[in-house]
C-alpha atoms as a PDB file:
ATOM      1  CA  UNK A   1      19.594 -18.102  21.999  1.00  0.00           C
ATOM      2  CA  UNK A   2      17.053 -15.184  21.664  1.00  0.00           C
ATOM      3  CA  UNK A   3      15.431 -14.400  25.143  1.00  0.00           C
ATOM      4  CA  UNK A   4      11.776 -13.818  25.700  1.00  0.00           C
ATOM      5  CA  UNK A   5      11.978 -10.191  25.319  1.00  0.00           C
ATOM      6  CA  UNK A   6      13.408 -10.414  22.016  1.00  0.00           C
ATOM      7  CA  UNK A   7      11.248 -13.171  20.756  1.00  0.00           C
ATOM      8  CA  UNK A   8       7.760 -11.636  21.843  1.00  0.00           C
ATOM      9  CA  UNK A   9       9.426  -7.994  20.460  1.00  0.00           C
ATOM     10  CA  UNK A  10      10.426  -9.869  16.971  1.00  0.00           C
ATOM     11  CA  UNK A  11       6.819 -11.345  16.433  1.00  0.00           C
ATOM     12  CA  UNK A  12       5.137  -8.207  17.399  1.00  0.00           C
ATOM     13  CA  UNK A  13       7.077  -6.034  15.056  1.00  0.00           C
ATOM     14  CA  UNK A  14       6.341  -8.863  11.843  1.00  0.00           C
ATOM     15  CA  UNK A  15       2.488  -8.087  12.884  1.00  0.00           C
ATOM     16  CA  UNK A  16       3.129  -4.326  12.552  1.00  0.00           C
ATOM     17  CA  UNK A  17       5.509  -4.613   9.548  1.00  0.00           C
ATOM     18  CA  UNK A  18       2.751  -6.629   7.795  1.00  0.00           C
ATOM     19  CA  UNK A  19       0.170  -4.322   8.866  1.00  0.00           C
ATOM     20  CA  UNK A  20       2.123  -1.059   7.403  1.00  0.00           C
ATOM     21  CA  UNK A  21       2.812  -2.914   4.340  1.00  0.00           C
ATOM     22  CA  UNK A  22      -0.790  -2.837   3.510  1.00  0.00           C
ATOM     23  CA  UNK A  23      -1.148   0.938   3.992  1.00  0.00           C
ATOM     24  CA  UNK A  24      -1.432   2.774   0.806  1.00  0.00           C
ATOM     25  CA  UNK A  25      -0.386   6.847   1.050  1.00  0.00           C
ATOM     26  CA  UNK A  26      -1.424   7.246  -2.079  1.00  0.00           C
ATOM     27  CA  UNK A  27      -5.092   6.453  -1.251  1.00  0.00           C
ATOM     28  CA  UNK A  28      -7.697   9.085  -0.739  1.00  0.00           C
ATOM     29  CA  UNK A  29      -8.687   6.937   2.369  1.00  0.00           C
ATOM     30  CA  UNK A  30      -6.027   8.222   4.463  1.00  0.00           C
ATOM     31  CA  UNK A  31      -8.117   9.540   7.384  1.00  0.00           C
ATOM     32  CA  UNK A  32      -9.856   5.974   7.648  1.00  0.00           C
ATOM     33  CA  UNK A  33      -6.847   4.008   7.126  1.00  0.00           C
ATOM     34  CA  UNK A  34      -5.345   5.951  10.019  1.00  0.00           C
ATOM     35  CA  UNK A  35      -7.369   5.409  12.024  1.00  0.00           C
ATOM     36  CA  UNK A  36      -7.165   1.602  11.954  1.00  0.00           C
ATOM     37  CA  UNK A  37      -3.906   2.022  11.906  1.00  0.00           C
ATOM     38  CA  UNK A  38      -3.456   3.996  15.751  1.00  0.00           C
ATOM     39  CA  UNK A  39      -5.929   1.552  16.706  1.00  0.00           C
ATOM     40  CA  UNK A  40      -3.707  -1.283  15.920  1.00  0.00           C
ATOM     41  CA  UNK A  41      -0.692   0.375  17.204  1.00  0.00           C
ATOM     42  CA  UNK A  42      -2.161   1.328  20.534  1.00  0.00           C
ATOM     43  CA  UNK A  43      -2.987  -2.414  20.973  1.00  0.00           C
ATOM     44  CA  UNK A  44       0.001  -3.480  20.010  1.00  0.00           C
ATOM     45  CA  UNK A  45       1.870  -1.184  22.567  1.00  0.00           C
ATOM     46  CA  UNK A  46      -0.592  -1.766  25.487  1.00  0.00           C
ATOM     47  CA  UNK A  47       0.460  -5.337  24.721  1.00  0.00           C
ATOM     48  CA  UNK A  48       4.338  -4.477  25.112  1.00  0.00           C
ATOM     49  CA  UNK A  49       3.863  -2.582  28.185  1.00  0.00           C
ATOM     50  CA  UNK A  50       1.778  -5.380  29.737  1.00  0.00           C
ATOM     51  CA  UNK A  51       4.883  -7.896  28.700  1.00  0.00           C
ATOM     52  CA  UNK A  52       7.566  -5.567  30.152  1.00  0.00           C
ATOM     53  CA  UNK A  53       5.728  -4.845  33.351  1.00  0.00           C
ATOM     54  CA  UNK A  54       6.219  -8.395  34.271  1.00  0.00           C
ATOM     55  CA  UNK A  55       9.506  -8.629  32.535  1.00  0.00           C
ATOM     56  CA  UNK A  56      13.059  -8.459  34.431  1.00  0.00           C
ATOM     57  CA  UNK A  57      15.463  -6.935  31.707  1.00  0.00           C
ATOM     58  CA  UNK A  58      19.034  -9.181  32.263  1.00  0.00           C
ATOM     59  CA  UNK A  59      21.211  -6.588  32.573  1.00  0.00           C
ATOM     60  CA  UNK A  60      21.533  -2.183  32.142  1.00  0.00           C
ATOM     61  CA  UNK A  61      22.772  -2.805  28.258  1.00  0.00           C
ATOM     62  CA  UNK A  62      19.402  -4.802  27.416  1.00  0.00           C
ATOM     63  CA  UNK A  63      17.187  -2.106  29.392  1.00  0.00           C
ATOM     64  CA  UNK A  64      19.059   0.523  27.054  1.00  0.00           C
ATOM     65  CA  UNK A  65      18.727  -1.245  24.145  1.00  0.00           C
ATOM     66  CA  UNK A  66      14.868  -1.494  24.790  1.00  0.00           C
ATOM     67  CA  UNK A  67      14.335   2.108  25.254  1.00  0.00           C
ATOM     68  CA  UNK A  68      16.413   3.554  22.706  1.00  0.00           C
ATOM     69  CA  UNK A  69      15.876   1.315  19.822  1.00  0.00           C
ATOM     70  CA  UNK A  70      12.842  -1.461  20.680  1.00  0.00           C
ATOM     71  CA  UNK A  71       9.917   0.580  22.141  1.00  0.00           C
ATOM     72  CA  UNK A  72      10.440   3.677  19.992  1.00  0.00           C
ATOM     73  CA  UNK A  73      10.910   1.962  16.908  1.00  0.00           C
ATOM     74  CA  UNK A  74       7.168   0.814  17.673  1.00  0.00           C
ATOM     75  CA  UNK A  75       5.929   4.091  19.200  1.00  0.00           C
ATOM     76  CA  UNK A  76       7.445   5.588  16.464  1.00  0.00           C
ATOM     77  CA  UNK A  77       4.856   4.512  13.784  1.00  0.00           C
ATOM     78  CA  UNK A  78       1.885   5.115  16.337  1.00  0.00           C
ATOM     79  CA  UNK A  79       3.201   9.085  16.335  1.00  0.00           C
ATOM     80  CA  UNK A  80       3.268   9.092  12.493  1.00  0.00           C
ATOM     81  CA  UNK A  81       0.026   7.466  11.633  1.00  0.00           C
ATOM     82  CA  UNK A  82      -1.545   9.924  14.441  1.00  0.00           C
ATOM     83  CA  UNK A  83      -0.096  13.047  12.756  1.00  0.00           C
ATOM     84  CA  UNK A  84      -1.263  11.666   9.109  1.00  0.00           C
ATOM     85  CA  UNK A  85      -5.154  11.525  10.934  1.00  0.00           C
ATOM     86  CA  UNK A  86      -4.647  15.018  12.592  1.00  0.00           C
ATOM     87  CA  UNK A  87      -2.917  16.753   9.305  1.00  0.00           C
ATOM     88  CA  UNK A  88      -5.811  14.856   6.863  1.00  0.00           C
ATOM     89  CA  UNK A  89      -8.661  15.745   9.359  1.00  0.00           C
ATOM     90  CA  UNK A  90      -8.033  19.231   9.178  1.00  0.00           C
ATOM     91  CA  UNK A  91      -6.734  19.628   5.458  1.00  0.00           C
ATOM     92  CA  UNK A  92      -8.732  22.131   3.104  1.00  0.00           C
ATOM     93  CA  UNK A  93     -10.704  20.786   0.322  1.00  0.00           C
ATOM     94  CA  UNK A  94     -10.394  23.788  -1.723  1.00  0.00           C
ATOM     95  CA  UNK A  95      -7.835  23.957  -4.398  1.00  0.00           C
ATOM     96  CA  UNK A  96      -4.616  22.771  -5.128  1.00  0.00           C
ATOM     97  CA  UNK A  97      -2.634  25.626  -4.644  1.00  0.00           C
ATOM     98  CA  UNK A  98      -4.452  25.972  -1.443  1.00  0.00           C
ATOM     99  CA  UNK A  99      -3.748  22.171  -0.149  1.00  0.00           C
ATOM    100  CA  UNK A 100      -0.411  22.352  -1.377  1.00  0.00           C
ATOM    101  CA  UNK A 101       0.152  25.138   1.067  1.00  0.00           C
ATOM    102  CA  UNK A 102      -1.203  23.855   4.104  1.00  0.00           C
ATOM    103  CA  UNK A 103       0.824  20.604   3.643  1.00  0.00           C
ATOM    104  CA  UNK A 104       4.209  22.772   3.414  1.00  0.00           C
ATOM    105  CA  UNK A 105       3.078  24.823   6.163  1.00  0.00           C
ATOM    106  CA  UNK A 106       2.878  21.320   8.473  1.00  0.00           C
ATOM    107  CA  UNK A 107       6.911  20.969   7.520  1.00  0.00           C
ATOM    108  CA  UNK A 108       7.604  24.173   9.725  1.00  0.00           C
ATOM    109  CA  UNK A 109       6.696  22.037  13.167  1.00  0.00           C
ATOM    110  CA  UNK A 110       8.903  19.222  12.058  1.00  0.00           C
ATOM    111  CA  UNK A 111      11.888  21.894  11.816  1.00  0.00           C
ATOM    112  CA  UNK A 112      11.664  23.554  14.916  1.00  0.00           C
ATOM    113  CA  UNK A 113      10.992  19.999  16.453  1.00  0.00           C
ATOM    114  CA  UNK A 114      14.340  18.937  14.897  1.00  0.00           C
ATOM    115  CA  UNK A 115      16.300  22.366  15.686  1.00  0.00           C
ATOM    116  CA  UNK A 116      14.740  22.082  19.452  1.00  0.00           C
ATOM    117  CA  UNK A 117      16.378  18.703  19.843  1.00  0.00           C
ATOM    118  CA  UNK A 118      19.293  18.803  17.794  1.00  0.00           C
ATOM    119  CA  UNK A 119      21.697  17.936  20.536  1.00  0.00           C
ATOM    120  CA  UNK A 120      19.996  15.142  21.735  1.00  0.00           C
ATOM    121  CA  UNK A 121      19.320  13.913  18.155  1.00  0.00           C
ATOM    122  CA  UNK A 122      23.153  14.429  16.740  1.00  0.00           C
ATOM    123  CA  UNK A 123      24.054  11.990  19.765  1.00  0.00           C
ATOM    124  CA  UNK A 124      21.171   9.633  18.965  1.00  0.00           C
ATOM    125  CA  UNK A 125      22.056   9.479  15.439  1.00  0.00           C
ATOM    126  CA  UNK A 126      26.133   9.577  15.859  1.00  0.00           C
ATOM    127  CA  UNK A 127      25.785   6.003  17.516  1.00  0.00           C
ATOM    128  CA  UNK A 128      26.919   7.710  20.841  1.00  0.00           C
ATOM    129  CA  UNK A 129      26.486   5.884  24.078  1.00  0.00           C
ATOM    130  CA  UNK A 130      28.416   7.651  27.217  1.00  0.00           C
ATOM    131  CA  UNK A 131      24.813   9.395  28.076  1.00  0.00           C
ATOM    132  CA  UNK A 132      22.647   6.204  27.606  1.00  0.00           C
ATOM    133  CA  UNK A 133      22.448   5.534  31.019  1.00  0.00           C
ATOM    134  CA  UNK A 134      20.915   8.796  31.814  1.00  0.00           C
ATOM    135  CA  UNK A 135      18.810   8.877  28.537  1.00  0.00           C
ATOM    136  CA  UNK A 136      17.724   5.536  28.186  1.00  0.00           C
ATOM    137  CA  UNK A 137      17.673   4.087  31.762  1.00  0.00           C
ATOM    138  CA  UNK A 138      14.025   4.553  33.914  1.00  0.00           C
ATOM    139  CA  UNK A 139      13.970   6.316  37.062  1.00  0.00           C
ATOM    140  CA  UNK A 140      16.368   9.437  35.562  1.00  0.00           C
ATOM    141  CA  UNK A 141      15.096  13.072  36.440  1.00  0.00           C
ATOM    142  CA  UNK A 142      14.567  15.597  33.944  1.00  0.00           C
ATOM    143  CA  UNK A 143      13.012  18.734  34.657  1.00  0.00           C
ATOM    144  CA  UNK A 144      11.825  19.214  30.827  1.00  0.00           C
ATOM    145  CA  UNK A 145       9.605  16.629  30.909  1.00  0.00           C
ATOM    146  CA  UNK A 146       7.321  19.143  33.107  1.00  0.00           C
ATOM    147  CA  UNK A 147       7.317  21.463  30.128  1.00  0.00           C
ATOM    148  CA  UNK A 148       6.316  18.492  27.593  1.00  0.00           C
ATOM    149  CA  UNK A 149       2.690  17.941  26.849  1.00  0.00           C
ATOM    150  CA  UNK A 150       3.114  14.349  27.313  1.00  0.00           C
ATOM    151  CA  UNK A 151       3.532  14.284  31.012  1.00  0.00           C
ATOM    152  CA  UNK A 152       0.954  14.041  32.351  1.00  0.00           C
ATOM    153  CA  UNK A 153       0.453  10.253  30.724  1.00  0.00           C
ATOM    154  CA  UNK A 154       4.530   9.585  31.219  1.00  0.00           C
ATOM    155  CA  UNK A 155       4.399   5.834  33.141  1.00  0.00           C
ATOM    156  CA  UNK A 156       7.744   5.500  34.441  1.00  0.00           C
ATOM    157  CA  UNK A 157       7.544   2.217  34.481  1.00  0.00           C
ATOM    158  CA  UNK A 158       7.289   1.999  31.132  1.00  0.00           C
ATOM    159  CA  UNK A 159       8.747   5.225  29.929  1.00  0.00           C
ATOM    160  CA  UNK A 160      12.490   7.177  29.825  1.00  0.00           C
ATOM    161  CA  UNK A 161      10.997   9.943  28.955  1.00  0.00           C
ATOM    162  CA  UNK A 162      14.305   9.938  26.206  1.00  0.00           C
ATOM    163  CA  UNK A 163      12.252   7.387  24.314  1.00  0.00           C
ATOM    164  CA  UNK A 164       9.536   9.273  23.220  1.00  0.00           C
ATOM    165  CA  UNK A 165      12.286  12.177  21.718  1.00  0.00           C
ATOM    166  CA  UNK A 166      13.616   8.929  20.122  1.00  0.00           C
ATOM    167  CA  UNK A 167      10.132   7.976  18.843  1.00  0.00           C
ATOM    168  CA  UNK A 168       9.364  11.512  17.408  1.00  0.00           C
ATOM    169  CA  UNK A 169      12.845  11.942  15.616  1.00  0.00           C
ATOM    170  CA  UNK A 170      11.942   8.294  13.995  1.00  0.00           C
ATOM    171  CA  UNK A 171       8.146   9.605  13.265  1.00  0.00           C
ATOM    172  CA  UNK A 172       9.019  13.242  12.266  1.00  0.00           C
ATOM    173  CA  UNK A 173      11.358  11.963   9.853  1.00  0.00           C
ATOM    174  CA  UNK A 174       8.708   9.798   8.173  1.00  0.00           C
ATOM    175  CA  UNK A 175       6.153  12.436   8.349  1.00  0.00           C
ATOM    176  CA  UNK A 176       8.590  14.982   6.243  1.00  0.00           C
ATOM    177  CA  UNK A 177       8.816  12.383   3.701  1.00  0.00           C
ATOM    178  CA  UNK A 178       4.716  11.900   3.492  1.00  0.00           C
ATOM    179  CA  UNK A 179       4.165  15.670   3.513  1.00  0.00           C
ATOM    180  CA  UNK A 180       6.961  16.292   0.677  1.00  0.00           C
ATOM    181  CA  UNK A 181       4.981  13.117  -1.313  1.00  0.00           C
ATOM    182  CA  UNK A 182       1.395  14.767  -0.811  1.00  0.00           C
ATOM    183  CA  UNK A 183       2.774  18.122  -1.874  1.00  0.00           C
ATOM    184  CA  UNK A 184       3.900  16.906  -4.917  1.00  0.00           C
ATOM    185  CA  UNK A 185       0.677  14.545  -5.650  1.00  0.00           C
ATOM    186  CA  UNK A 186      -1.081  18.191  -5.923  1.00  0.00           C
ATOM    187  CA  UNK A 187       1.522  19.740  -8.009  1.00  0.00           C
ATOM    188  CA  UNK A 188       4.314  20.988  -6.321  1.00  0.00           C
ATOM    189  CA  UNK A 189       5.583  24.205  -8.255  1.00  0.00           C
ATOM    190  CA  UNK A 190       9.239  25.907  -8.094  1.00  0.00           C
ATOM    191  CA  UNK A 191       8.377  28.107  -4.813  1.00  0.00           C
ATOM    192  CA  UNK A 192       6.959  25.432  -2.900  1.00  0.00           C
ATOM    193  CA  UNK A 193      10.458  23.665  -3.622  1.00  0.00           C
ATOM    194  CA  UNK A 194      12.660  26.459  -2.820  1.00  0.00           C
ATOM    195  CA  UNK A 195      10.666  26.825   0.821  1.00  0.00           C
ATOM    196  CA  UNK A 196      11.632  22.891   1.304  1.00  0.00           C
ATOM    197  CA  UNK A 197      14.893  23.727   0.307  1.00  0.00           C
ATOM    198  CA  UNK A 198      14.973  26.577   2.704  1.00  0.00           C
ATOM    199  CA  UNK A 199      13.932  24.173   5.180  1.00  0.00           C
ATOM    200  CA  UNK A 200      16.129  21.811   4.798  1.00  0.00           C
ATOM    201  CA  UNK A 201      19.036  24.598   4.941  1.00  0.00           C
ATOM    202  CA  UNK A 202      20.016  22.630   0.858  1.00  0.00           C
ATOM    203  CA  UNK A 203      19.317  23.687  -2.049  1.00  0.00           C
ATOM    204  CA  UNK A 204      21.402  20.590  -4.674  1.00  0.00           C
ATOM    205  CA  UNK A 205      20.460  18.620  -7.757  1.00  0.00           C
ATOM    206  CA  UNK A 206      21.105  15.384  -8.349  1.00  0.00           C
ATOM    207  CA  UNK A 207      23.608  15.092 -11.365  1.00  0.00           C
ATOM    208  CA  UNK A 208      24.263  11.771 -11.615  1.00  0.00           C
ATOM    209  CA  UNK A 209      22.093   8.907 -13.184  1.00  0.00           C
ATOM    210  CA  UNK A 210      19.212   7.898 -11.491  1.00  0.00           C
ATOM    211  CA  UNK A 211      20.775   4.303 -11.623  1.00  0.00           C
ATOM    212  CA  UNK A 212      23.841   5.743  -9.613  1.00  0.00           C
ATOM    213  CA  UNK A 213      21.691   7.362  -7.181  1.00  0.00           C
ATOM    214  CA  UNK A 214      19.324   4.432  -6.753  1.00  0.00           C
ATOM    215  CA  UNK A 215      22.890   1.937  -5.927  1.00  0.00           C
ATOM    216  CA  UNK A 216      24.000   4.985  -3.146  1.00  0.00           C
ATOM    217  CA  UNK A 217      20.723   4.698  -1.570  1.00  0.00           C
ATOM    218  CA  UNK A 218      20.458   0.899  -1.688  1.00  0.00           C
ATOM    219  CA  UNK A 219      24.611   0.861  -0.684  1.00  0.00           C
ATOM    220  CA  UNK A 220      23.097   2.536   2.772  1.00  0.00           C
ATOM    221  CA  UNK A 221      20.868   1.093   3.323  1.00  0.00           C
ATOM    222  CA  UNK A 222      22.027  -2.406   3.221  1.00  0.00           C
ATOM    223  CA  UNK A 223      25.242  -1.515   5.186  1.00  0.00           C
ATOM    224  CA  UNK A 224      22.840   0.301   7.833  1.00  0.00           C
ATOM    225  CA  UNK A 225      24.174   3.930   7.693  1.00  0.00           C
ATOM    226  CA  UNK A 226      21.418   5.579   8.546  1.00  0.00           C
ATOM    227  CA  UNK A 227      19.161   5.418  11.738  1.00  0.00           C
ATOM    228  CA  UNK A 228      21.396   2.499  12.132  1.00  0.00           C
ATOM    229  CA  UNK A 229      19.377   0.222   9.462  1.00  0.00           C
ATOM    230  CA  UNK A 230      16.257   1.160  11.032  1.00  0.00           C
ATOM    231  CA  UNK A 231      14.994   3.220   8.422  1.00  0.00           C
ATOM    232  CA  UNK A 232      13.078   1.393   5.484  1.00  0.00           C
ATOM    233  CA  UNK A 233      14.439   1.303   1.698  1.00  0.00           C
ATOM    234  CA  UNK A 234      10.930   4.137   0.605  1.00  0.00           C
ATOM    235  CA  UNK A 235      11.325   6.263   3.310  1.00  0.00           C
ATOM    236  CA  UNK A 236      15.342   6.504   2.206  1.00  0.00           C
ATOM    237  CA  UNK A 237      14.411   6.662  -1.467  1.00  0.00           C
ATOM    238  CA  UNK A 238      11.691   9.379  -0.602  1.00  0.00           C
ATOM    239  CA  UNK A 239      13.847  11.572   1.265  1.00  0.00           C
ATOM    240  CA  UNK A 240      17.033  11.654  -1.122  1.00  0.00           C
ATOM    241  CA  UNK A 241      14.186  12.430  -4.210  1.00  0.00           C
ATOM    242  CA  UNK A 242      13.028  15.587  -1.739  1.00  0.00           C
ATOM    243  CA  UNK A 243      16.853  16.629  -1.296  1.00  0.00           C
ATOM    244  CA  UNK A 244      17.895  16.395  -4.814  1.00  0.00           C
ATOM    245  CA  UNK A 245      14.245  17.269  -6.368  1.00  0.00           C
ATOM    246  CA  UNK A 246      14.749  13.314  -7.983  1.00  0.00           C
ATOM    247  CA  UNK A 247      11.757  11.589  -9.408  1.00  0.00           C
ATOM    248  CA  UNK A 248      12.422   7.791  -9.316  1.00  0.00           C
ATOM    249  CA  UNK A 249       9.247   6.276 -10.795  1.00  0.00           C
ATOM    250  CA  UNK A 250       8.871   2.587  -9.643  1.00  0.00           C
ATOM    251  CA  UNK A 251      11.903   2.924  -7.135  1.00  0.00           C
ATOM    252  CA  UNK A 252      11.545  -1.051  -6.740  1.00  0.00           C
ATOM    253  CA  UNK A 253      11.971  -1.870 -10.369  1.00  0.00           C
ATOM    254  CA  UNK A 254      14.684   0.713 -10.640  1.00  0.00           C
ATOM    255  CA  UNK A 255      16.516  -1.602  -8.536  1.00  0.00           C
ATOM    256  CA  UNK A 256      15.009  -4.541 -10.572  1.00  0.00           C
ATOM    257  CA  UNK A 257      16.340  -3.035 -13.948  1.00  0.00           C
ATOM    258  CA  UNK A 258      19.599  -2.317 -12.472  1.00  0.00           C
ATOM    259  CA  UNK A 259      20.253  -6.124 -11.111  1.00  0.00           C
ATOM    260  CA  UNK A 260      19.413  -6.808 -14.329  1.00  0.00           C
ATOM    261  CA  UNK A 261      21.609  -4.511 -16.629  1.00  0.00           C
ATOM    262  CA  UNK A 262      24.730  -6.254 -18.303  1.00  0.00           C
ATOM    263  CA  UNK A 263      28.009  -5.459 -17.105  1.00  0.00           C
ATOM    264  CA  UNK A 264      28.274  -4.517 -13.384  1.00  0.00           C
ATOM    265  CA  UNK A 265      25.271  -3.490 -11.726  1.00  0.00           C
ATOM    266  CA  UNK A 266      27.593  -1.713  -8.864  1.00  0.00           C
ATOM    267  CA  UNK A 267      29.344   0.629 -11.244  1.00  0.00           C
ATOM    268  CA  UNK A 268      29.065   3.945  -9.809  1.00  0.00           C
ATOM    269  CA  UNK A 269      30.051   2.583  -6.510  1.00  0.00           C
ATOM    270  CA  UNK A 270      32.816   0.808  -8.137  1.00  0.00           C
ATOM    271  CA  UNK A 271      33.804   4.298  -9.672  1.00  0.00           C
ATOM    272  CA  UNK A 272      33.375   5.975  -6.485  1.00  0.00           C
ATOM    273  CA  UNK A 273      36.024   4.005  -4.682  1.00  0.00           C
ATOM    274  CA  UNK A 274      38.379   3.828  -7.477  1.00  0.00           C
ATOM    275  CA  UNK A 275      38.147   7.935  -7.737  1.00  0.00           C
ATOM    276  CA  UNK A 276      38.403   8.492  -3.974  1.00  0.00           C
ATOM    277  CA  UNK A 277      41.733   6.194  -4.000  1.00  0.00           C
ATOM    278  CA  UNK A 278      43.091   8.096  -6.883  1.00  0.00           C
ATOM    279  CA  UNK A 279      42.264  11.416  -5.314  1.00  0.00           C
ATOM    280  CA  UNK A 280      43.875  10.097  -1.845  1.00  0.00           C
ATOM    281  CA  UNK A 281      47.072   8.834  -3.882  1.00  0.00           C
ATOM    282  CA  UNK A 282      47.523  12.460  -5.457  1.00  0.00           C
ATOM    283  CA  UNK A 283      47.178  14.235  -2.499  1.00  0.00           C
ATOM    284  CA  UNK A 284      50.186  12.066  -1.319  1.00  0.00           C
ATOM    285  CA  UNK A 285      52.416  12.855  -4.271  1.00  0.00           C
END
């Protein structure tokens, strides 16, 4: 039976899923919509902190679980819709080349955000848990914090300082996928790809049919591979079209049209296996 914690974390999260379901990127609105939406967020999470400040977590493994996955998974989309206000507020309204520009220069912070923490993050993201304790457990010491800009509003109480790196690997990843969308909503040309490619340290095509790509994604996401199932079915579909320089359309009604396709609508993967086992058996013989 679901505890209190879980129960008051599952209804707050349907409010904020509904809420962010209703947000449209491709609006020119962005700036106002926000807004609304860190206004939300920041009531939502005054809300959780209230609730856990009177809350007795059961055991070490639930107080982990809470700060490595629960309260940045929230905090998470408060970061993103804060840097989508701060990089619309201050975007140029001259021309496209011009915008398109100053949206690929914002992707250079998310690197060196990503390289700064890549330790941290290839344990958070490897499923790892001999340092959770130390990460994820309040009243750890960590002398970085004093170099963070957040400090000076860390609640210990309410914080693992670990949580917030959580948050902005969740948030930063979101944010590379809005900033590769708005590039390419104002014409993204051949340079501005091979600087994302340069960022991303890639530099691959998709050569496959979009309906096998569209089954890989959908494969992973339904199995969880990836943020371990925390990361929604766009965000993975907007992220593999960056990588391989893929345009999908209507990603949904790919998915529709391949349900719907006679014959098996698993092929590729079908293919895949059948090919690896073939390749494993010859490497027997």
């Amino acid at each position: 039976m679901d505890n209190k914690l879980t129960a008051y974390y599952s209804s707050a999260m349907q409010r904020i899923t509904k809420q962010i379901s209703e947000f449209d990127l491709n609006r020119n609105e962005l700036v106002h919509d926000s807004r609304t939406m860190i206004t939300f967020l920041k009531e939502e999470l005054f809300r959780l902190k209230q609730f856990i400040s009177t809350y007795t977590f059961e055991n070490e493994m639930e107080e982990i679980d809470f700060f490595k996955y629960k309260k940045p998974a929230m905090l998470s989309w408060l970061i993103y819709f804060s840097k989508i206000y701060w990089i619309e507020t201050n975007a140029p309204s001259f021309s496209e080349d011009i915008r398109r520009d100053y949206y690929l220069s914002q992707l250079h912070p998310l690197k060196e955000a990503f390289d700064k923490d890549a330790i941290f993050y290839q344990y958070h993201r490897s499923g790892a848990t001999h340092c959770d304790t130390y990460y994820f457990v309040r009243g750890q010491s960590d002398v970085n914090i004093y170099t963070e800009s957040f400090f000076f509003d860390y609640d210990v109480s309410f914080s693992t300082f670990y949580d917030y790196k959580v948050a902005c690997l969740f948030a930063n990843e979101r944010l590379f996928t809005f900033l590769c969308n708005r590039m390419k909503s104002h014409g993204i040309t051949h340079d501005v790809q091979e600087e994302i490619n340069r960022l991303l340290g890639t530099k691959y095509q998709w050569t496959e049919s979009i309906a096998a790509l569209v089954q890989l994604i959908y494969a992973l996401h339904v199995v969880g591979c990836i943020n371990n199932g925390r990361t929604e079915i766009k965000e993975l579909a907007g992220l593999f079209s960056t990588i391989f320089n893929v345009d999908f359309g209507d990603f949904y009604h790919s998915f529709i049209a391949l349900k719907n396709k006679k014959g098996s609508p698993t092929s590729f993967l079908d293919s895949l296996v059948r090919r690896l086992k073939e390749y494993m058996q010859r490497e027997e013989d």
